[in-house]
Protein backbone atom coordinates (compact mmCIF):
# COMPACT_ATOMS: atom_id res chain seq x y z
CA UNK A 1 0.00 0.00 0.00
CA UNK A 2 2.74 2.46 0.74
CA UNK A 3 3.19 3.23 -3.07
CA UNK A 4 -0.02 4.41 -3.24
CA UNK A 5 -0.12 6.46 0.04
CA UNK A 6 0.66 9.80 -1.38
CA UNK A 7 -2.69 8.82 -3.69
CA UNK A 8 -4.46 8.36 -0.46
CA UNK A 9 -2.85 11.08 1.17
CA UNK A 10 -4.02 13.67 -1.75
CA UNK A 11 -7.37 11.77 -1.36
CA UNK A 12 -8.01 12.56 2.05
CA UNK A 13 -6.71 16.07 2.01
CA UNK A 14 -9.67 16.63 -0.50
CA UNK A 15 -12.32 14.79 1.78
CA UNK A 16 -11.01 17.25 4.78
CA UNK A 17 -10.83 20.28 2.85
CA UNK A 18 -13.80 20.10 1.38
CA UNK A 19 -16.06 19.16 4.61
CA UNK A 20 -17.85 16.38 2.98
CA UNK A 21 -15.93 14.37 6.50
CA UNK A 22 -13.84 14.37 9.46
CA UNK A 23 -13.68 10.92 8.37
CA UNK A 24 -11.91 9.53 5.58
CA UNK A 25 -11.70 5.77 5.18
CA UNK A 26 -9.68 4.21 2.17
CA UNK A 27 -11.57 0.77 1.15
CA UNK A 28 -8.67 -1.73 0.12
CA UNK A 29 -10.12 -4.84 -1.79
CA UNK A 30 -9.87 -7.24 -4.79
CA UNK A 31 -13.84 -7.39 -5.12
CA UNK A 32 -16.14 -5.94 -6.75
CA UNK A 33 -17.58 -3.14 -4.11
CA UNK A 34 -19.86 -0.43 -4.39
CA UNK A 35 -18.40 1.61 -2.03
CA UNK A 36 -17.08 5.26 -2.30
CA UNK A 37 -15.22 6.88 -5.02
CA UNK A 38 -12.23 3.79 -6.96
CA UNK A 39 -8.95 5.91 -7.00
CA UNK A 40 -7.05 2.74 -7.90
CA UNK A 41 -8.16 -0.28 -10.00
CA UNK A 42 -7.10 -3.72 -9.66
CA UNK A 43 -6.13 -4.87 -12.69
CA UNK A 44 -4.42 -8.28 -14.69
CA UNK A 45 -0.80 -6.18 -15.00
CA UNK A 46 -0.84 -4.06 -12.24
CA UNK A 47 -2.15 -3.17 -8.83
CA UNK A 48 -3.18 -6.51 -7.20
CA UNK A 49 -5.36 -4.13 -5.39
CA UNK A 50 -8.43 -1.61 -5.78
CA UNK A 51 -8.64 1.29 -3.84
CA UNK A 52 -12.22 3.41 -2.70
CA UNK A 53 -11.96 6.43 -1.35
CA UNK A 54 -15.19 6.49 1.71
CA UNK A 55 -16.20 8.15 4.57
CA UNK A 56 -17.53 6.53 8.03
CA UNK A 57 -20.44 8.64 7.45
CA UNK A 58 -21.03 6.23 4.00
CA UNK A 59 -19.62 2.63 5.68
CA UNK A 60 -22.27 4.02 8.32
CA UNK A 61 -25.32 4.22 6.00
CA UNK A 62 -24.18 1.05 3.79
CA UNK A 63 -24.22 -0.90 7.49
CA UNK A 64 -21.09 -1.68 6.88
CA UNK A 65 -19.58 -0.47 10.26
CA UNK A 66 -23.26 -0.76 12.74
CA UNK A 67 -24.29 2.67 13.90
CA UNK A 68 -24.18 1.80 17.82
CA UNK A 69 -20.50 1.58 16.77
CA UNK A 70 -19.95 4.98 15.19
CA UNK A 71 -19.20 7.15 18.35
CA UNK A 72 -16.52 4.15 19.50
CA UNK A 73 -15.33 4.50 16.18
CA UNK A 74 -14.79 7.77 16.65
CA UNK A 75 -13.01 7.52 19.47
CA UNK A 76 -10.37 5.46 17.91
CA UNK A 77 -9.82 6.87 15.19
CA UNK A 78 -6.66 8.60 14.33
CA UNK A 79 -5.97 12.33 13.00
CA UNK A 80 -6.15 12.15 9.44
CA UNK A 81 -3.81 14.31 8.82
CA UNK A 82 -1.48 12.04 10.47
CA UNK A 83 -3.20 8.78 9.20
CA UNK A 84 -4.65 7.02 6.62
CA UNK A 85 -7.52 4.82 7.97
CA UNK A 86 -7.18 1.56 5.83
CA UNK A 87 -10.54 -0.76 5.67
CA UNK A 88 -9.15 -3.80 4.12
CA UNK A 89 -11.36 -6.48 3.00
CA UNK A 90 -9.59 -9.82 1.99
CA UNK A 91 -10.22 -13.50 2.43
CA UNK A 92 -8.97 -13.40 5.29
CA UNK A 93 -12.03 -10.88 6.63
CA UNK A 94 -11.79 -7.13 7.28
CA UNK A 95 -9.64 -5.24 9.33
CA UNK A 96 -9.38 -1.31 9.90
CA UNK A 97 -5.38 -0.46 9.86
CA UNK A 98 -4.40 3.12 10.59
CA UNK A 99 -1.10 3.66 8.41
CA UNK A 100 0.99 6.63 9.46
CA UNK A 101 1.03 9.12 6.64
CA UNK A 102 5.06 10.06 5.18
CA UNK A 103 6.26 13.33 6.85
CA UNK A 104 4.19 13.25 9.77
């Protein structure tokens, strides 16, 4: 993921600056997901991953994190500036990762 972090970075920047959330959430997957905005796709010769750009408030209203867990969600989650929130979906499960964003 980190080659892609200044993507993210640039990503969430936007999301911040432009109020649409406090929250920025980058979905990391190899499905197909209707979820947020793709700013990466996975494809045969390249990225073995796709990339959505999301909000909580979206994963919220998609029940995809429960809303009796928003406000604890809140309260773990990481400056955004600072971090990128990773949602990564594999076969494996899902897993929220908070990566540490370069020059922070």
């Amino acid at each position: 993921m980190a080659p892609h972090a200044v993507l993210m970075g640039n990503a969430a920047d936007a999301i911040l600056d432009q109020d649409i959330s406090s929250y920025p959430i980058f979905v990391i997957h190899q499905f197909d997901l209707e979820v947020g905005i793709p700013i990466l796709e996975r494809r045969d010769k390249g990225p073995k991953w796709s990339i959505n750009a999301s909000t909580l408030e979206e994963l919220a209203t998609k029940k995809i994190v429960e809303m009796e867990k928003v406000d604890s969600f809140r309260q773990v989650y990481k400056d955004p500036r600072q971090f990128l929130c990773l949602f990564v979906l594999s076969d494996l499960g899902a897993n929220f990762i908070f990566l540490p964003r370069d020059g922070h």
